[in-house]
Protein backbone atom coordinates (compact mmCIF):
# COMPACT_ATOMS: atom_id res chain seq x y z
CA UNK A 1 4.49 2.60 5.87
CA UNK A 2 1.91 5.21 6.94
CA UNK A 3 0.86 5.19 10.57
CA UNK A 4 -3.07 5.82 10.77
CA UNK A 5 -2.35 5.89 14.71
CA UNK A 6 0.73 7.69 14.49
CA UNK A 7 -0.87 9.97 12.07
CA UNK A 8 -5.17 9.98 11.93
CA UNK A 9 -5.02 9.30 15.66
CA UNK A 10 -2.30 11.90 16.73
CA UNK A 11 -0.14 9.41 18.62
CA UNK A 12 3.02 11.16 17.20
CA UNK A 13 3.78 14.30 17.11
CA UNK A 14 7.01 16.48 15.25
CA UNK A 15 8.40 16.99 18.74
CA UNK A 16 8.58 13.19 19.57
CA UNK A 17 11.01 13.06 16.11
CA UNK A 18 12.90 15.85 16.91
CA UNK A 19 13.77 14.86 20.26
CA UNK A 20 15.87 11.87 18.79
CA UNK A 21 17.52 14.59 16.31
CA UNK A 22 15.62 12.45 13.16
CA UNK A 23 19.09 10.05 13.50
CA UNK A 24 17.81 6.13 12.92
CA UNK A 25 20.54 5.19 15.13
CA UNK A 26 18.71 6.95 18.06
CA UNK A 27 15.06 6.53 17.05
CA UNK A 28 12.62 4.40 18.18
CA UNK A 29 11.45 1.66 16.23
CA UNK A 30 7.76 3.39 15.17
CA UNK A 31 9.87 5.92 14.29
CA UNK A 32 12.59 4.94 11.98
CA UNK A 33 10.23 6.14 8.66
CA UNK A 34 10.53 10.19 9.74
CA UNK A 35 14.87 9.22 9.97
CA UNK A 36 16.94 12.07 8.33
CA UNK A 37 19.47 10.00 7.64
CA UNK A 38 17.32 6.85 5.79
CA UNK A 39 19.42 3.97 6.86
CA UNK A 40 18.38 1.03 5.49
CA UNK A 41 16.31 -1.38 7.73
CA UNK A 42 16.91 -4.47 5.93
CA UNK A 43 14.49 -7.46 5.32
CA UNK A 44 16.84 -10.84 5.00
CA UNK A 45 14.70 -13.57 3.27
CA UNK A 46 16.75 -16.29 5.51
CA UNK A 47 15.22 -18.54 3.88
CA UNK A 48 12.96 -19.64 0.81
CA UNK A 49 11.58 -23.31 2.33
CA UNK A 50 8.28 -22.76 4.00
CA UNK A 51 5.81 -25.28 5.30
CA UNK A 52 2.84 -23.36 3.49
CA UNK A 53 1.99 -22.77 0.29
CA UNK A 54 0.05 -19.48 -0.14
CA UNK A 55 -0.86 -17.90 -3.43
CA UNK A 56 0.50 -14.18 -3.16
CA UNK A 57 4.22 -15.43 -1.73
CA UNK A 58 6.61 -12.71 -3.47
CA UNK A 59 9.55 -15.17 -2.57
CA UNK A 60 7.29 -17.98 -4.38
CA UNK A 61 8.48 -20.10 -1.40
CA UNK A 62 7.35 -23.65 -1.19
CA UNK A 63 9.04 -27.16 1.00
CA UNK A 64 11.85 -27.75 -1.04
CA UNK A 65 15.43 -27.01 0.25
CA UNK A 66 17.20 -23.84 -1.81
CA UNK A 67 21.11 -22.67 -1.54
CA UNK A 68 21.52 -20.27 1.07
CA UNK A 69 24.26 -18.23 3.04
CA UNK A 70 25.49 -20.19 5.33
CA UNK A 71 26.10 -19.23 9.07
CA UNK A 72 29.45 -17.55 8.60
CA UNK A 73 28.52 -15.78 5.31
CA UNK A 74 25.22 -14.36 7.26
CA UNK A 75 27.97 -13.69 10.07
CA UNK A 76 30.15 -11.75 7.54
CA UNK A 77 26.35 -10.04 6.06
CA UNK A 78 25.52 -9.28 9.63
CA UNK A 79 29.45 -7.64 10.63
CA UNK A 80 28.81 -5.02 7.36
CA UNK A 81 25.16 -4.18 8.08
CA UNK A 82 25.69 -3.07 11.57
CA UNK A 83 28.80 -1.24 10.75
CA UNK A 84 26.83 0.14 7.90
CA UNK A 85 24.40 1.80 10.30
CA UNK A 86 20.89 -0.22 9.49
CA UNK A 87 19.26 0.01 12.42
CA UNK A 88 16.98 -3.22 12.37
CA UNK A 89 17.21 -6.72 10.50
CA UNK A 90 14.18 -8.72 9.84
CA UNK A 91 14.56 -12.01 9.50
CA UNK A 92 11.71 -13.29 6.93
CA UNK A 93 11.39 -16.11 4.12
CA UNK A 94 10.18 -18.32 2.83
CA UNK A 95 8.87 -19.25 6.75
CA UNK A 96 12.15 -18.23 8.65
CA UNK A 97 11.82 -20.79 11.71
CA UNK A 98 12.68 -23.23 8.92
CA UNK A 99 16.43 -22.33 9.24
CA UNK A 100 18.17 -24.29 11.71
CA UNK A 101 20.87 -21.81 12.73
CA UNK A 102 17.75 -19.09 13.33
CA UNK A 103 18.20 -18.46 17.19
CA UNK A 104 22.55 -18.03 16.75
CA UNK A 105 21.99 -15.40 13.85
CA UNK A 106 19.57 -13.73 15.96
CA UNK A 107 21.81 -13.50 18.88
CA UNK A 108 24.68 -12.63 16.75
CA UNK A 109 22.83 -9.49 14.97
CA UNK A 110 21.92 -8.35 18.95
CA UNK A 111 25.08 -8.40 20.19
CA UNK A 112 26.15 -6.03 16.95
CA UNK A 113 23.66 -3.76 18.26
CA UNK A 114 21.26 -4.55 15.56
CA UNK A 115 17.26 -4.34 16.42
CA UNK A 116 16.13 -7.72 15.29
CA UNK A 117 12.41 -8.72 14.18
CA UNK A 118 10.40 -11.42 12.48
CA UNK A 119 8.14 -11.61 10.08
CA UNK A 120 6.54 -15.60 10.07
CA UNK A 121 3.51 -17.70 9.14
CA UNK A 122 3.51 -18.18 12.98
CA UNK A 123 2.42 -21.86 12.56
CA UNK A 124 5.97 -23.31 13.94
CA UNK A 125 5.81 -20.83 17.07
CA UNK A 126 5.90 -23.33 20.17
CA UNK A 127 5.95 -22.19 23.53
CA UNK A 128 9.74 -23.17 24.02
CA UNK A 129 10.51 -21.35 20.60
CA UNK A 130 9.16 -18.05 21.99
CA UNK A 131 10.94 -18.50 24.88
CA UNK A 132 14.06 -18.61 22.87
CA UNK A 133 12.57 -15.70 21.08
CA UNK A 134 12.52 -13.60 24.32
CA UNK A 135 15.45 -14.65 25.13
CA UNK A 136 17.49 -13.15 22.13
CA UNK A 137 15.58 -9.54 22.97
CA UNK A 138 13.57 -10.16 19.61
CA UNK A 139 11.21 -6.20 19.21
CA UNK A 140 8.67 -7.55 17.51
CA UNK A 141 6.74 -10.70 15.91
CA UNK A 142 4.67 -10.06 12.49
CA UNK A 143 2.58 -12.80 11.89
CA UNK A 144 0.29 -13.19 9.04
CA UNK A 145 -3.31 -13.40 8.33
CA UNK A 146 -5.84 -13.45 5.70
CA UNK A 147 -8.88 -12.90 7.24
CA UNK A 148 -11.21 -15.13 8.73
CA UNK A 149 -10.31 -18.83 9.42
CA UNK A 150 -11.83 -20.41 6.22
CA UNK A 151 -10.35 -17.31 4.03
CA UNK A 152 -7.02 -17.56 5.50
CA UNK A 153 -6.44 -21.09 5.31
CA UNK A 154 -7.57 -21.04 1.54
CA UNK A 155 -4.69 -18.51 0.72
CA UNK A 156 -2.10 -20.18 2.80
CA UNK A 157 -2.91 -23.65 1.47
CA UNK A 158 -3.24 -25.71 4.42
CA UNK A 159 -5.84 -26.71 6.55
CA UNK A 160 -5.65 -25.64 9.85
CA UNK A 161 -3.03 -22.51 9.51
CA UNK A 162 -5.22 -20.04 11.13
CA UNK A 163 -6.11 -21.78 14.32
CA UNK A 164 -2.02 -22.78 14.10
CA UNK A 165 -0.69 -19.27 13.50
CA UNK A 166 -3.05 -17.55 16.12
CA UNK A 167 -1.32 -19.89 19.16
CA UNK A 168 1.34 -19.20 17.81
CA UNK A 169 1.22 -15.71 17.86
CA UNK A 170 -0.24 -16.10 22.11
CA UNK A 171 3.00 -18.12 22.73
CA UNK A 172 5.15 -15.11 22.04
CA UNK A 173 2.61 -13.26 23.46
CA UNK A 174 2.57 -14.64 26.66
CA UNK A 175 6.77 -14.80 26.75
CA UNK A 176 6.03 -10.61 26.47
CA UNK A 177 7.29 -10.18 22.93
CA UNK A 178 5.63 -7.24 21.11
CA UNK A 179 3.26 -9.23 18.23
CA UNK A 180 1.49 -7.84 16.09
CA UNK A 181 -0.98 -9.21 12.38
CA UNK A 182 0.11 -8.63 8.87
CA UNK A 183 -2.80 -8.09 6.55
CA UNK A 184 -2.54 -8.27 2.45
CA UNK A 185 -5.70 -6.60 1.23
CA UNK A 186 -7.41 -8.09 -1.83
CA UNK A 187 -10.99 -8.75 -3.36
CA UNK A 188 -11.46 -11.78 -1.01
CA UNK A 189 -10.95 -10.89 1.67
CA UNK A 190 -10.92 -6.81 2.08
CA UNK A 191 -14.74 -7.48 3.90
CA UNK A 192 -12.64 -9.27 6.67
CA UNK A 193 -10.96 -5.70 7.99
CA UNK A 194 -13.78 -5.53 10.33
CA UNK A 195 -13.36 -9.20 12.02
CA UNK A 196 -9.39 -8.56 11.79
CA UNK A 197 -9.89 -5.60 14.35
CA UNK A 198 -12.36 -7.26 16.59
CA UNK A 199 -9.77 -10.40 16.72
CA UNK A 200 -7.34 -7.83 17.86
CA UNK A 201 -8.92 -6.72 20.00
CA UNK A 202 -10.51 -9.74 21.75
CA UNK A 203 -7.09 -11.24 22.12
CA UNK A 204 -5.61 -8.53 22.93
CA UNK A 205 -3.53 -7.60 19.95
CA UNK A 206 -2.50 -3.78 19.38
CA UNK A 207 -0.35 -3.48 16.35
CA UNK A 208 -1.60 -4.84 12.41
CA UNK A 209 0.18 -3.94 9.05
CA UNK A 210 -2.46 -3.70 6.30
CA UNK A 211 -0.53 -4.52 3.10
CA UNK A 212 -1.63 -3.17 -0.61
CA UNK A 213 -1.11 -6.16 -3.07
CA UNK A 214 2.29 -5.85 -4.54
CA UNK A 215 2.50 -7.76 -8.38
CA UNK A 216 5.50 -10.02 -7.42
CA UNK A 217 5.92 -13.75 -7.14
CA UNK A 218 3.04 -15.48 -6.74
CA UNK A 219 1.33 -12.09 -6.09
CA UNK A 220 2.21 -11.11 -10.34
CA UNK A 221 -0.65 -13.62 -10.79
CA UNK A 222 -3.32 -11.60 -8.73
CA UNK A 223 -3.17 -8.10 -10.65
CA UNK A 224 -6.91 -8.93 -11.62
CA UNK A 225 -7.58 -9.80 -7.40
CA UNK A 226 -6.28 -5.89 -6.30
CA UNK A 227 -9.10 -3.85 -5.14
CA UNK A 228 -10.10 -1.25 -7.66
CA UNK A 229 -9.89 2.21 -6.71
CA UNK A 230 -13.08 3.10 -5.13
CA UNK A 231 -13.04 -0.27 -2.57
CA UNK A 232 -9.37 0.64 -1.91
CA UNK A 233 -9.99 4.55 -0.61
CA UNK A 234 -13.31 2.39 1.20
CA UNK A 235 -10.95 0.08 2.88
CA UNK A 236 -8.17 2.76 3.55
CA UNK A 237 -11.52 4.86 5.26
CA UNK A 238 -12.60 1.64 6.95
CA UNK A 239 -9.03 1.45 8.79
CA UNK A 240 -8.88 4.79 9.16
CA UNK A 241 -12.39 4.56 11.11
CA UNK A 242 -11.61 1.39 13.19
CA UNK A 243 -8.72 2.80 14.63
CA UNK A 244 -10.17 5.97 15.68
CA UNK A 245 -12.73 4.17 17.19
CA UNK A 246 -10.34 2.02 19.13
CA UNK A 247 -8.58 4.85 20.27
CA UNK A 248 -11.86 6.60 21.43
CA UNK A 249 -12.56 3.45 23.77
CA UNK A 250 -9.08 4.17 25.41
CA UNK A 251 -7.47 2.12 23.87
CA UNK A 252 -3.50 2.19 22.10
CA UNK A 253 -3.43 0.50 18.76
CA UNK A 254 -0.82 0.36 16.07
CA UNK A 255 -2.41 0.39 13.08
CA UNK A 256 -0.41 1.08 9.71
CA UNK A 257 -0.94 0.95 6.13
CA UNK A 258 2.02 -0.61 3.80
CA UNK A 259 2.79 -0.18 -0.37
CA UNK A 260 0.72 1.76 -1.40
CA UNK A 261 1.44 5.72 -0.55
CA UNK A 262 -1.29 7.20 -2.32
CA UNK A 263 -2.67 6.40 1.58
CA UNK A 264 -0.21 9.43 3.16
CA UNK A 265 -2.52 12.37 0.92
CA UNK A 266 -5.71 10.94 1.75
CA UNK A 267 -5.14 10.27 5.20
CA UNK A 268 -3.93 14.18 5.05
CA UNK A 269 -6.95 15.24 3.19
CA UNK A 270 -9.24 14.09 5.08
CA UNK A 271 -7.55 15.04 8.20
CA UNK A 272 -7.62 18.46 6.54
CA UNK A 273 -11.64 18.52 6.67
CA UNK A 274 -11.76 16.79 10.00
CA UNK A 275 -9.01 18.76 11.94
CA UNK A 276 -7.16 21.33 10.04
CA UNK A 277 -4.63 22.17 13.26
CA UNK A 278 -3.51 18.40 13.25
CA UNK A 279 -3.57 17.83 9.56
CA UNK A 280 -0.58 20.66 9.71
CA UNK A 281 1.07 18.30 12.09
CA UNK A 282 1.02 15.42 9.50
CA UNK A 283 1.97 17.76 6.86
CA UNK A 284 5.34 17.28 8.40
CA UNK A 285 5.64 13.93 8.92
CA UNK A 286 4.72 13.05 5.77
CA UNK A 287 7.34 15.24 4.12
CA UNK A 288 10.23 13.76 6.79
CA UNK A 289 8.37 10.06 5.58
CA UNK A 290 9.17 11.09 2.00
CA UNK A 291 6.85 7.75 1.04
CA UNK A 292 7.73 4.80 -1.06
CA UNK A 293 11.92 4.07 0.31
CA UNK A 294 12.70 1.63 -2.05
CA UNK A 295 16.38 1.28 -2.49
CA UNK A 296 16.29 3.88 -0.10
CA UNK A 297 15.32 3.70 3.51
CA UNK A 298 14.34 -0.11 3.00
CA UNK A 299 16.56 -2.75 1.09
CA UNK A 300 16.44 -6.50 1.09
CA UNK A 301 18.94 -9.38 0.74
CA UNK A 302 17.51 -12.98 -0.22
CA UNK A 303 18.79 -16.28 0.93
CA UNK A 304 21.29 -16.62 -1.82
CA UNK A 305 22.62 -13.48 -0.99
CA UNK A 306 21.55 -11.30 -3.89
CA UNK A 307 20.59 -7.45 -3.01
CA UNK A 308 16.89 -5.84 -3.86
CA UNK A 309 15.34 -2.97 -3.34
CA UNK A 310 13.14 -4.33 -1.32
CA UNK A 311 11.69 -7.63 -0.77
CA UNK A 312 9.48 -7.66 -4.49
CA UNK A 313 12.15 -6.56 -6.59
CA UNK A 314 13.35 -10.14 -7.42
CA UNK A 315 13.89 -9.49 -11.06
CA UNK A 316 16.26 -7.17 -10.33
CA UNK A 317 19.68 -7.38 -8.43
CA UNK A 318 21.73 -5.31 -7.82
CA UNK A 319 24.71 -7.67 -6.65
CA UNK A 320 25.45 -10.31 -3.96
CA UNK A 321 26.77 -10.17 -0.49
CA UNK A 322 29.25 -13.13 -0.94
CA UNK A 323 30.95 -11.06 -3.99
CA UNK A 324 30.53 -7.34 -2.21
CA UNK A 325 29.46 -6.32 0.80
CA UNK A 326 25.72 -4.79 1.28
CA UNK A 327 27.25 -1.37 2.35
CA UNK A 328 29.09 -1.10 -1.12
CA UNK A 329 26.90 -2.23 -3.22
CA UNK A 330 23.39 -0.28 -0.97
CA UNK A 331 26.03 3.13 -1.67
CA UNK A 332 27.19 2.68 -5.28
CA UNK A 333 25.37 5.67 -7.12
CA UNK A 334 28.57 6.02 -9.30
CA UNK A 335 26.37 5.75 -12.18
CA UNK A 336 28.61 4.07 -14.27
CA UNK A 337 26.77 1.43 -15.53
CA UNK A 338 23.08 0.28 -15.63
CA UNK A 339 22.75 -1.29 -12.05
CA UNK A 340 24.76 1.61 -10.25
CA UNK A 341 22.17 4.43 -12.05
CA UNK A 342 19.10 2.63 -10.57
CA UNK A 343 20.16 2.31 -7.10
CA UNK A 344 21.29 6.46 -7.92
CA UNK A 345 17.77 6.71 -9.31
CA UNK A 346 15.90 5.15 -6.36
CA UNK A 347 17.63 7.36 -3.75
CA UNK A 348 15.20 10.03 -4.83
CA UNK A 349 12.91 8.87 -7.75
CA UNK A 350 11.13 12.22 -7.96
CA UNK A 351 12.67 13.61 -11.45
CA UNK A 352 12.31 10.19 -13.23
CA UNK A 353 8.29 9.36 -12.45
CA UNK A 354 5.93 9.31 -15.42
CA UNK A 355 2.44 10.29 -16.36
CA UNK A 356 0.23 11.40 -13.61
CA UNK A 357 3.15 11.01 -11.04
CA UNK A 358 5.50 13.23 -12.58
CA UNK A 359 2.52 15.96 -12.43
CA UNK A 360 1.58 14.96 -8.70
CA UNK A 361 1.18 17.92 -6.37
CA UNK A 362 1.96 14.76 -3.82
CA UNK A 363 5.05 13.61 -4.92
CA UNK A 364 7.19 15.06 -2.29
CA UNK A 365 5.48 12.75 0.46
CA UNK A 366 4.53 9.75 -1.57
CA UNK A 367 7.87 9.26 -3.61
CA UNK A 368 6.31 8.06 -6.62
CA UNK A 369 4.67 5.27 -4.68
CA UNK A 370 5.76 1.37 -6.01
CA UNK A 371 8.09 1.05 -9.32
CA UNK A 372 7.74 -2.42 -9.08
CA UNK A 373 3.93 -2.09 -9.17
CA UNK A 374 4.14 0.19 -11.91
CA UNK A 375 6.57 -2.03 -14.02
CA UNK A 376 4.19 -5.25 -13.82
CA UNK A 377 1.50 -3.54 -14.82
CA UNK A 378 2.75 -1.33 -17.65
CA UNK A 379 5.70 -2.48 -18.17
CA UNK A 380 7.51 0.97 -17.72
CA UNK A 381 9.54 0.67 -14.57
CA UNK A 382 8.84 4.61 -14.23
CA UNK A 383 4.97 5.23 -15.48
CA UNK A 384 2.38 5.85 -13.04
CA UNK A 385 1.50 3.28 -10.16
CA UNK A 386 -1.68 2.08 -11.13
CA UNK A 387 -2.92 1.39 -7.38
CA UNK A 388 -3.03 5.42 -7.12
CA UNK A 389 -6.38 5.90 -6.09
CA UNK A 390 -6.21 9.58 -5.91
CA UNK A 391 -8.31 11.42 -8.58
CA UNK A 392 -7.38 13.81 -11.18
CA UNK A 393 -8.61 16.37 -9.24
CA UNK A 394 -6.95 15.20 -6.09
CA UNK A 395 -3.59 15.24 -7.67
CA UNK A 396 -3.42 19.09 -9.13
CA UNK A 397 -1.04 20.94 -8.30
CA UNK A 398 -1.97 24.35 -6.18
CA UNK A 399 -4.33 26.25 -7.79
CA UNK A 400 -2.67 29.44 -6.92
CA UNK A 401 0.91 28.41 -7.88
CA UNK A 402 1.49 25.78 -10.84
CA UNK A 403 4.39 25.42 -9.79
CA UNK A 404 3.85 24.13 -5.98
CA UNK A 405 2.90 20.54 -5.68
CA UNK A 406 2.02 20.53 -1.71
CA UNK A 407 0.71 22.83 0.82
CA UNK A 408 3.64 23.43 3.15
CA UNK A 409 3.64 22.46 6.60
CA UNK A 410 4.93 24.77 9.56
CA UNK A 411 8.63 24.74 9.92
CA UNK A 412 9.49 22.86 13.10
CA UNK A 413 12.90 23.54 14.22
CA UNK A 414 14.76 20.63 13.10
């Protein structure tokens, strides 16, 4: 994730990390990415039923019933996560409010300490479900959209989702539950940023994810829908813009851009031309960031119980949590046989990149940006992403030292 607020907008600062000693245990929520000790906050795909149907599902979810944990396995998943040290568990799917025993999982991950959030369609959201929401202490509710009405209702396959999803999204609203819109650019609907900001802001909605399209799932089918590379640094700008704008008005979004970390060097650069004394600031939160955390800072565990790297990395397991627990299996860099050296591989991917990542003067802060990107389209699980936008130019290493790949940032005492 990269923080345009936290970052463009200067609503972080080194010092607000440091005060928590960069331990996720004791950070903040918005903070968990600049963590020195990158415990995993894990996404749980509950579920894979979901009453929609949309076309760039990673989980290729539909309305048919699949084998899941049941209550006392996700008990048992739950008991080794928070022991583990992950710091938040988001429940997603499939649609996750599909699951019967939802609201007693929740509960049960609180009262292990666990920060618990949801990610949903937001269609099933009644008022006496976000009650029950509030009630478990949920942070935060990420509810999806596509753009406009017509637009989003097209992707999610069902007339009607929009207008649906939006009261949903007021009914934890008005029980005081943090909410926030999920965004997953593409070539229809990438013209929409501008109406997604002024619905935000007319219903009084501060915080949106803007997701890069990830080639998983239903999503592998939509390589040829991904913004080229000149509409993506356009829509990365556009955000960029928006947000700075909103902030100018008085107000306090929380914007963020997610998969694709060719945004953390632009966002620099341009801060760099714009404000040179703040752009040293983000210098250093990018490098605590360290970009793309799959298998890393972020892991996921699907409803059957099998463990990803994150939530697109279906084709790949690395083992199940009814045969080993998460915290073995997330820690097994013992290299000793093929599944073991990727998870070692993933914990820093930085001497195994390809091409025109292996040569980045960004790859400290973008971390080789999406593997799983880079395998759909090429093929090679470790050649170049080819949603890097950056130029040739961009990407050269300092001209005064071949050998540096980033200008350093000030040492704060950490």
């Amino acid at each position: 994730m990269i923080g345009i607020s936290k970052l463009y907008c200067g609503s972080v600062e080194p010092s607000d990390v440091l005060r928590y000693k960069r331990q996720s245990k004791e950070l903040p929520s918005g903070l968990l990415q600049f963590s020195k000790d990158k415990k995993p906050v894990v996404v749980w795909n509950c579920t894979r039923t979901c009453n929609l149907k949309c076309e760039h599902c990673y989980a290729q979810s539909d309305g048919h019933r699949y084998d899941q944990l049941s209550t006392e396995e996700a008990k048992v998943m739950i008991d080794d996560l928070a022991a583990f040290g992950a710091p938040v568990l988001l429940f997603s799917g499939g649609e996750p409010t599909m699951r019967p025993d939802l609201l007693e999982l929740m509960h049960y991950a609180k009262s292990k300490g666990m920060r618990v959030v949801i990610s949903t369609n937001g269609t099933l959201i009644t008022p006496e479900l976000a009650k029950q929401f509030a009630e478990v202490g949920l942070s935060y509710v990420g509810v999806s959209f596509d753009g406009d009405p017509e637009t989003h209702d097209k992707f999610r396959g069902v007339q009607g989702s929009f207008d649906r999803a939006l009261q949903g999204l007021k009914n934890a609203q008005a029980e005081g539950i943090k909410v926030g819109l999920r965004f997953t650019i593409n070539k229809h609907n990438w013209r929409e940023i501008n109406d997604i900001f002024d619905l935000m802001q007319r219903e009084g909605i501060n915080r949106a994810c803007f997701y890069h399209l990830v080639y998983s799932g239903r999503g592998s089918e939509m390589i040829d829908e991904d913004l080229n590379h000149e509409e993506t640094r356009q829509a990365v700008r556009l955000i960029m813009d928006r947000t700075k704008q909103w902030f100018d008005e008085g107000g306090t979004p929380e914007i963020l851009t997610v998969d694709n970390h060719a945004d953390a060097p632009f966002v620099y650069m341009e801060l760099l031309k714009e404000d040179p004394e703040r752009a040293e600031k983000v210098m250093q939160l990018l490098q605590w960031n360290q970009g793309n955390s799959s298998g890393n800072g972020i892991g996921c565990i699907s409803w059957d119980g099998e463990v990803y790297a994150d939530q697109f990395w279906r084709h790949y397991s690395f083992g199940n949590v009814k045969d080993r627990p998460f915290s073995e299996i997330w820690s097994d860099v013992s290299r000793t046989d093929e599944r073991s050296e990727l998870m070692f591989r993933l914990k820093d991917k930085r001497p195994f990149v390809k091409g025109r990542c292996a040569d980045c003067r960004w790859l400290d802060v973008c971390g080789g940006n999406f593997r799983v990107r880079a395998e759909a389209a090429t093929g090679d699980l470790w050649a170049s992403d080819p949603a890097c936008y950056l130029t040739d130019e961009e990407i050269a290493k300092h001209p005064d030292d071949p050998e540096k790949r980033i200008v350093e940032a000030p040492a704060y005492e950490d």
